[in-house]
PDB file of N, CA and C in Angstrom:
ATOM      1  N   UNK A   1     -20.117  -5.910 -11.041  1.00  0.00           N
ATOM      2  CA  UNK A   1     -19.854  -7.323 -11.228  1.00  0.00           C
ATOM      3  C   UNK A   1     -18.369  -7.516 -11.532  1.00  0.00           C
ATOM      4  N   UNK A   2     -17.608  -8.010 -11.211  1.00  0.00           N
ATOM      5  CA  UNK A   2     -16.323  -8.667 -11.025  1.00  0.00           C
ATOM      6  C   UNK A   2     -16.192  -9.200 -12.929  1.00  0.00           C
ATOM      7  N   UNK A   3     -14.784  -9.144 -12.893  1.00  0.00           N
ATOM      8  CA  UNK A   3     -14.274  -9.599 -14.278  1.00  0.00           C
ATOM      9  C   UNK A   3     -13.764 -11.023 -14.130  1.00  0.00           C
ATOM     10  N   UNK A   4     -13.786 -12.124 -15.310  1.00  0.00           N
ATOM     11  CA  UNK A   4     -13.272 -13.057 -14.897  1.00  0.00           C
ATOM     12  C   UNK A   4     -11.623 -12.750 -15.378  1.00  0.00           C
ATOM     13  N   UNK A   5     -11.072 -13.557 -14.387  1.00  0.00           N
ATOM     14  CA  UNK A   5      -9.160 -13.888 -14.785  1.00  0.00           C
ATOM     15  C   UNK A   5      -9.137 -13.552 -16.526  1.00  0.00           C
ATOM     16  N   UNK A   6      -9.376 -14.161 -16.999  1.00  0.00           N
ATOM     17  CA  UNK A   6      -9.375 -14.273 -18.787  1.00  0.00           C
ATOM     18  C   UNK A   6      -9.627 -13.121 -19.321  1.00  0.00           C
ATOM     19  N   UNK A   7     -10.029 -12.328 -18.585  1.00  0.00           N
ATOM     20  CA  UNK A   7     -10.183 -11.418 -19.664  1.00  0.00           C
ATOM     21  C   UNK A   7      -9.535 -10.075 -18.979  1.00  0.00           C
ATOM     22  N   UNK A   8      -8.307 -10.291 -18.131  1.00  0.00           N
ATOM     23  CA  UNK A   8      -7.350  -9.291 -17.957  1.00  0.00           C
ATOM     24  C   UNK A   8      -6.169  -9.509 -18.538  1.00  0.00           C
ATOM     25  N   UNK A   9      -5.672  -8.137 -18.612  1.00  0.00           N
ATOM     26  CA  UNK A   9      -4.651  -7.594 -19.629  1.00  0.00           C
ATOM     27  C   UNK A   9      -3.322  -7.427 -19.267  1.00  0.00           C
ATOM     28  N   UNK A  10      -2.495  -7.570 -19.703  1.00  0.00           N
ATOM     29  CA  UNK A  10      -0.863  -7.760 -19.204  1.00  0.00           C
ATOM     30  C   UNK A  10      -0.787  -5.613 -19.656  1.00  0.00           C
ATOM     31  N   UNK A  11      -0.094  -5.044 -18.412  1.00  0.00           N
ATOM     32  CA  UNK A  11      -0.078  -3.692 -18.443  1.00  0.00           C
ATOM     33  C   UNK A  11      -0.994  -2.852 -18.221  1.00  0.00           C
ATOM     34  N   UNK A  12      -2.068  -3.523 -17.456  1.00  0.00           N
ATOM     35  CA  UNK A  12      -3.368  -2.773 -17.556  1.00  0.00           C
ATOM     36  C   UNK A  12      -3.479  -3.042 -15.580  1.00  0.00           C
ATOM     37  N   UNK A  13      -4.168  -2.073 -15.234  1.00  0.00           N
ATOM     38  CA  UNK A  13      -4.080  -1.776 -13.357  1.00  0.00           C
ATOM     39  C   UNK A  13      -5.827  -2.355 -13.186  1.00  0.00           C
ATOM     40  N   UNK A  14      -5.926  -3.084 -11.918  1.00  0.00           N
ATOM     41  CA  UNK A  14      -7.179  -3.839 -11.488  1.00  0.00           C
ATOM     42  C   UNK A  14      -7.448  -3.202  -9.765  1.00  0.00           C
ATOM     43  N   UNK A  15      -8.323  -2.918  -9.793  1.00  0.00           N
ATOM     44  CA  UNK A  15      -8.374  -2.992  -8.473  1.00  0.00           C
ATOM     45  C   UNK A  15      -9.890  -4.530  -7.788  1.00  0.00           C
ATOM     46  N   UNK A  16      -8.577  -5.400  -6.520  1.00  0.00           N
ATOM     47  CA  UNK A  16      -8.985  -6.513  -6.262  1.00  0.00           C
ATOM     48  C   UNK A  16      -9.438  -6.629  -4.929  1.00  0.00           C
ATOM     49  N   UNK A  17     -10.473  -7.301  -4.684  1.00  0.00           N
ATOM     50  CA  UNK A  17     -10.886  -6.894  -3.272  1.00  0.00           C
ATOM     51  C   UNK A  17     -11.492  -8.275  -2.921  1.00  0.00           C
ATOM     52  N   UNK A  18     -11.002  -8.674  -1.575  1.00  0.00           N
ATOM     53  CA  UNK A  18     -11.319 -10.297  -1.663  1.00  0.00           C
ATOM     54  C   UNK A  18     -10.854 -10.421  -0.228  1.00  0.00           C
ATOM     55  N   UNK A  19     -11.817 -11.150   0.652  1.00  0.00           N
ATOM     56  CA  UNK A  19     -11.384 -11.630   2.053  1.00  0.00           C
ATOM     57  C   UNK A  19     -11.495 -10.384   2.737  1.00  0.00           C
ATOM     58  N   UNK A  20     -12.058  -9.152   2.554  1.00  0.00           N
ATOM     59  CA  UNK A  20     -11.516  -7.944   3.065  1.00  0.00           C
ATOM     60  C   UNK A  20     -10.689  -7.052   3.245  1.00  0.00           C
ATOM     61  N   UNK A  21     -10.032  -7.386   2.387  1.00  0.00           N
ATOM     62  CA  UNK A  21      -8.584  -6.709   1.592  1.00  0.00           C
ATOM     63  C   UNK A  21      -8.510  -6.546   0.341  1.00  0.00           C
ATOM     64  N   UNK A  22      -8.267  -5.158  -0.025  1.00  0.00           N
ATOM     65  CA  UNK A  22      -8.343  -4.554  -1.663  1.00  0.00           C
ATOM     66  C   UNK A  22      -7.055  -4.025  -1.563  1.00  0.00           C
ATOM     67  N   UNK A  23      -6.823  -4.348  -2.849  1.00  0.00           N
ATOM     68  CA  UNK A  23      -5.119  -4.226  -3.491  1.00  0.00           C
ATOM     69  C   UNK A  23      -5.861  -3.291  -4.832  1.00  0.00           C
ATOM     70  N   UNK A  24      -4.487  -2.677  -4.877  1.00  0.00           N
ATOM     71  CA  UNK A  24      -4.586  -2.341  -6.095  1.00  0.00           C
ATOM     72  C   UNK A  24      -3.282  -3.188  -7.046  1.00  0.00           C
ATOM     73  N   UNK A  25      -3.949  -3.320  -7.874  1.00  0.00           N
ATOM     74  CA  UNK A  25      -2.346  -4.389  -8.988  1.00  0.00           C
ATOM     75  C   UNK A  25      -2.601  -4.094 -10.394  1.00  0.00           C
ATOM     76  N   UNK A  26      -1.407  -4.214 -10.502  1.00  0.00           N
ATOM     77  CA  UNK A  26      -1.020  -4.141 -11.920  1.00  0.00           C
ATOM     78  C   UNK A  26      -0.769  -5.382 -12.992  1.00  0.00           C
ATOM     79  N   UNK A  27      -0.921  -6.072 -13.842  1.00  0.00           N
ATOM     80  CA  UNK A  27      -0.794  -6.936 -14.206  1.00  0.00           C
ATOM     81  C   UNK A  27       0.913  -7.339 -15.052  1.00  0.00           C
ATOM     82  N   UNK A  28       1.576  -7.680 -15.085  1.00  0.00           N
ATOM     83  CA  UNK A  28       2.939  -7.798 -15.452  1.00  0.00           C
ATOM     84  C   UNK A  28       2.845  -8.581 -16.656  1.00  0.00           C
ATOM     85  N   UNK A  29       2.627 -10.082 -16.369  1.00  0.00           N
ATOM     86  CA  UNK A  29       2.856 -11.130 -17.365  1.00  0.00           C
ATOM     87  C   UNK A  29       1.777 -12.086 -17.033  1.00  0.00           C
ATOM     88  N   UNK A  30       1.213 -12.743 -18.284  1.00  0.00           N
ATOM     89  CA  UNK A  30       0.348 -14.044 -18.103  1.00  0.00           C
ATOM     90  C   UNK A  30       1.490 -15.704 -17.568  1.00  0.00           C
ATOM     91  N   UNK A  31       1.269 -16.340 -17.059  1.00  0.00           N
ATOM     92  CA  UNK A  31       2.125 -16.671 -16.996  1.00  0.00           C
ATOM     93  C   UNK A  31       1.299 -18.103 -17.229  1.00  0.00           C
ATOM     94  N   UNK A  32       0.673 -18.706 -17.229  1.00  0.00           N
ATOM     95  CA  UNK A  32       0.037 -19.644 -17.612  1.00  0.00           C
ATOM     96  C   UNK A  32      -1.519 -19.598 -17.691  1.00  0.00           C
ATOM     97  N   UNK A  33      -2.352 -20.401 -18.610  1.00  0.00           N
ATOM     98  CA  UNK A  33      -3.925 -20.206 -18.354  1.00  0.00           C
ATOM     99  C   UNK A  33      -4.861 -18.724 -17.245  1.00  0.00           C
ATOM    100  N   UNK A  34      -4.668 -19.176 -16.259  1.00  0.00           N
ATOM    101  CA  UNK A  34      -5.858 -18.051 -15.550  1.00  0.00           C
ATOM    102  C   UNK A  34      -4.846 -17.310 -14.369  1.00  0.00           C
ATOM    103  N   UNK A  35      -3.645 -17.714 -14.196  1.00  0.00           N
ATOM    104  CA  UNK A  35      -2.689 -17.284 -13.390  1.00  0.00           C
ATOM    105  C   UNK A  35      -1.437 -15.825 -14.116  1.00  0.00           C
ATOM    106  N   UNK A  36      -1.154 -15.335 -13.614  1.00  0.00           N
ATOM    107  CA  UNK A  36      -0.818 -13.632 -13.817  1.00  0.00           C
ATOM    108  C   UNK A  36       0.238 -13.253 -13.104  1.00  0.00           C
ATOM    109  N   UNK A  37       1.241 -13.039 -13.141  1.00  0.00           N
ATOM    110  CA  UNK A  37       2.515 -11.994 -12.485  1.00  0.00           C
ATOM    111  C   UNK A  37       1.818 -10.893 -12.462  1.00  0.00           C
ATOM    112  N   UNK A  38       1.409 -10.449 -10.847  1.00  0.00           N
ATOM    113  CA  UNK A  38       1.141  -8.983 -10.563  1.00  0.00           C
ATOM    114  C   UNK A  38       1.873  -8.039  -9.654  1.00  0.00           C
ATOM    115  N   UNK A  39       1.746  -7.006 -10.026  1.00  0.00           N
ATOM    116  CA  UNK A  39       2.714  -6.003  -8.803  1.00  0.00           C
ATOM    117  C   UNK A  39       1.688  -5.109  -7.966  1.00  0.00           C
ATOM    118  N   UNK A  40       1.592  -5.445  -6.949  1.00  0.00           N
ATOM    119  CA  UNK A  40       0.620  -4.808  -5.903  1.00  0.00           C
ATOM    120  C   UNK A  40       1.267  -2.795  -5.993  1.00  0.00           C
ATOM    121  N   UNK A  41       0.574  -2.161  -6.461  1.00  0.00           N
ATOM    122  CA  UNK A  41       1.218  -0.946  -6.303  1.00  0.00           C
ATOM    123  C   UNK A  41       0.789  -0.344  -5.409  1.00  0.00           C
ATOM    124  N   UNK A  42       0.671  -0.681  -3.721  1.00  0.00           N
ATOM    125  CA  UNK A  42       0.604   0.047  -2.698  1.00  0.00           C
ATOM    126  C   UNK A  42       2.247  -0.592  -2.422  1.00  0.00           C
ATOM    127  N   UNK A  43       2.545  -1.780  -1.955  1.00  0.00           N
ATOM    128  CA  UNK A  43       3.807  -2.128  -1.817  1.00  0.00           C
ATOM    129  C   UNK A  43       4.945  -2.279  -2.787  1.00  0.00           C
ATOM    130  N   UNK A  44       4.494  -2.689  -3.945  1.00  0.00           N
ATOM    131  CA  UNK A  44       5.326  -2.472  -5.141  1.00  0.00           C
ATOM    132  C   UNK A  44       6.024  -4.256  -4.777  1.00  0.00           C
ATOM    133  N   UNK A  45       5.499  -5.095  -4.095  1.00  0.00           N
ATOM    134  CA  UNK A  45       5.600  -6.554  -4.236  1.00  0.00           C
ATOM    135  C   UNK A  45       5.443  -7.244  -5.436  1.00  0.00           C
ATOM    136  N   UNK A  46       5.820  -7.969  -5.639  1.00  0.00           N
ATOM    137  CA  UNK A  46       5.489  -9.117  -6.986  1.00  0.00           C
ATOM    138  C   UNK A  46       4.772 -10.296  -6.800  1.00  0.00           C
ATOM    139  N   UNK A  47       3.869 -10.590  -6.662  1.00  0.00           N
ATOM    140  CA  UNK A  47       2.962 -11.664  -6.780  1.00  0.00           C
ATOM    141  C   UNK A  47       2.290 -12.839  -7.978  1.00  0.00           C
ATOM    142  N   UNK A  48       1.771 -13.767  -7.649  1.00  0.00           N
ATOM    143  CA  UNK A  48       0.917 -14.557  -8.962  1.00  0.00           C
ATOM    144  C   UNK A  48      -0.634 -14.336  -8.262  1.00  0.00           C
ATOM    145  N   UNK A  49      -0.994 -13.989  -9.023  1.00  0.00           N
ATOM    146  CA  UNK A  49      -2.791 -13.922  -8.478  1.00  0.00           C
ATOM    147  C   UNK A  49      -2.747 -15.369  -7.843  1.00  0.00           C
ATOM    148  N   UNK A  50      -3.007 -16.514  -8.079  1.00  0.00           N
ATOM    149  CA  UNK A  50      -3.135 -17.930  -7.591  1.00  0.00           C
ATOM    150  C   UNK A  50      -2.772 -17.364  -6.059  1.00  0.00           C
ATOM    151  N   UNK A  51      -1.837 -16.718  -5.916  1.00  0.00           N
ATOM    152  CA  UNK A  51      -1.766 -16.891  -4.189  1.00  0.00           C
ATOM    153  C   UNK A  51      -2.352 -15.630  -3.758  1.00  0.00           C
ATOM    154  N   UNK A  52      -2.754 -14.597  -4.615  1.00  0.00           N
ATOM    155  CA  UNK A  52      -3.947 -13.998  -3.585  1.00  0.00           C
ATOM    156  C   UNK A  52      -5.344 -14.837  -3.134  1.00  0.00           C
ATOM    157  N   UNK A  53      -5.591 -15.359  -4.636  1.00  0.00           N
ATOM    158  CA  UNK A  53      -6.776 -16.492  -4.415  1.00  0.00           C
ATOM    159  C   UNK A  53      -6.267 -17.062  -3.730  1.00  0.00           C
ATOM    160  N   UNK A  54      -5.728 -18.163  -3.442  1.00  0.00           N
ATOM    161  CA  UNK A  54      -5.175 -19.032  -2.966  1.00  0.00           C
ATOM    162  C   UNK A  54      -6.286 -19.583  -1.774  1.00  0.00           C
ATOM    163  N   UNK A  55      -6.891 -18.655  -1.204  1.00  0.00           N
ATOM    164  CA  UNK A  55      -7.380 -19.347   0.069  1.00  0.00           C
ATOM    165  C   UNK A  55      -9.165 -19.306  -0.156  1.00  0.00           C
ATOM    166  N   UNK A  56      -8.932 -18.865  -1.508  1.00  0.00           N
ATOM    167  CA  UNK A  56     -11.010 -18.800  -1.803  1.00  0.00           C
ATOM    168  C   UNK A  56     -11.487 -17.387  -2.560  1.00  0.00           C
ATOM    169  N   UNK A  57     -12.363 -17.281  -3.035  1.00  0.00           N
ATOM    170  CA  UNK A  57     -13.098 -16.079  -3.017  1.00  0.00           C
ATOM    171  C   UNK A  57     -14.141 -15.935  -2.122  1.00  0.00           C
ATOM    172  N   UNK A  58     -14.040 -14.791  -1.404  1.00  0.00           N
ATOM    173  CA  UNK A  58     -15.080 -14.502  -0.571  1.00  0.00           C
ATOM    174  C   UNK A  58     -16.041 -13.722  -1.140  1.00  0.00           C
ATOM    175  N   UNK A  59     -17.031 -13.507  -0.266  1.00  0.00           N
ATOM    176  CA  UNK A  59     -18.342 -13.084  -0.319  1.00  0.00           C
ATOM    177  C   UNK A  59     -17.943 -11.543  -1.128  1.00  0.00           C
ATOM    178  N   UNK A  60     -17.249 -10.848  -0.763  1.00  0.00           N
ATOM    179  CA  UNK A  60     -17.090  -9.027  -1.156  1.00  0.00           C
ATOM    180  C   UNK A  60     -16.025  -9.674  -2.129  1.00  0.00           C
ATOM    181  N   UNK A  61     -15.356 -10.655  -2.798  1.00  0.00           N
ATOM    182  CA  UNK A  61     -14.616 -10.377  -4.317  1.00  0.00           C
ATOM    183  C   UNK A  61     -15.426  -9.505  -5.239  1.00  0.00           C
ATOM    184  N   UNK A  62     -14.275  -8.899  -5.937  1.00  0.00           N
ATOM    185  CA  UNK A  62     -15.084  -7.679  -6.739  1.00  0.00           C
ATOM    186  C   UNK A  62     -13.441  -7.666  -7.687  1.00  0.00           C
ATOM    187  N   UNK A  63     -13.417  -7.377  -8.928  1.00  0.00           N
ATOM    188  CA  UNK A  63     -11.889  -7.133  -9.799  1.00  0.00           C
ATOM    189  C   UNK A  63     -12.626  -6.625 -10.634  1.00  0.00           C
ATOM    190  N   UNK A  64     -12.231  -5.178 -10.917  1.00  0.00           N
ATOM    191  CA  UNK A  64     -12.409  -4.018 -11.909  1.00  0.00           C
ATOM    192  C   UNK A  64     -11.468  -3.315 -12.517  1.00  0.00           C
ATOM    193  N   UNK A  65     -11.346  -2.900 -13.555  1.00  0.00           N
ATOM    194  CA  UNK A  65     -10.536  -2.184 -14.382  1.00  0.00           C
ATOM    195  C   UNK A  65     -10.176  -0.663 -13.346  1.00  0.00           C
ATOM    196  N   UNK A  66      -9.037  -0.073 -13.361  1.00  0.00           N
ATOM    197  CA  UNK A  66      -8.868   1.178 -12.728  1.00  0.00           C
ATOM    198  C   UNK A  66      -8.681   2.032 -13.758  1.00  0.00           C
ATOM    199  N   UNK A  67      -7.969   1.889 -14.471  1.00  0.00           N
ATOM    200  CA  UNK A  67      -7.450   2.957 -15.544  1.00  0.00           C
ATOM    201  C   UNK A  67      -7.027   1.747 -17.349  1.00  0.00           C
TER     202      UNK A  67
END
């Protein structure tokens, strides 16, 4: 079962899987309410979760703790 936004951790690694694409990320900074500065560590990009969501959760979303 999937974690909600709220209850991830700034420095702590998620692995996110949504639309058919799984990232692995790291969490950086909260940056407001349910939104997050993350760093995708396959590319080492900087992101806000809001724009991975951005287009929905699909059917296979899944966000779990890695380490």
């Amino acid at each position: 079962m999937a974690m909600a936004l709220d209850n991830l951790r700034v420095g702590r690694v998620y692995r996110l899987v949504n639309m058919g694409e799984e990232r692995i990320i790291e969490i950086m900074a909260r940056l407001s309410g349910e939104n997050f500065k993350v760093k995708d560590l396959s590319t080492l990009e900087l992101y806000e979760i809001e724009e991975l969501l951005r287009w929905g959760i699909g059917k296979d979303y899944d966000l779990d703790e890695v380490r």
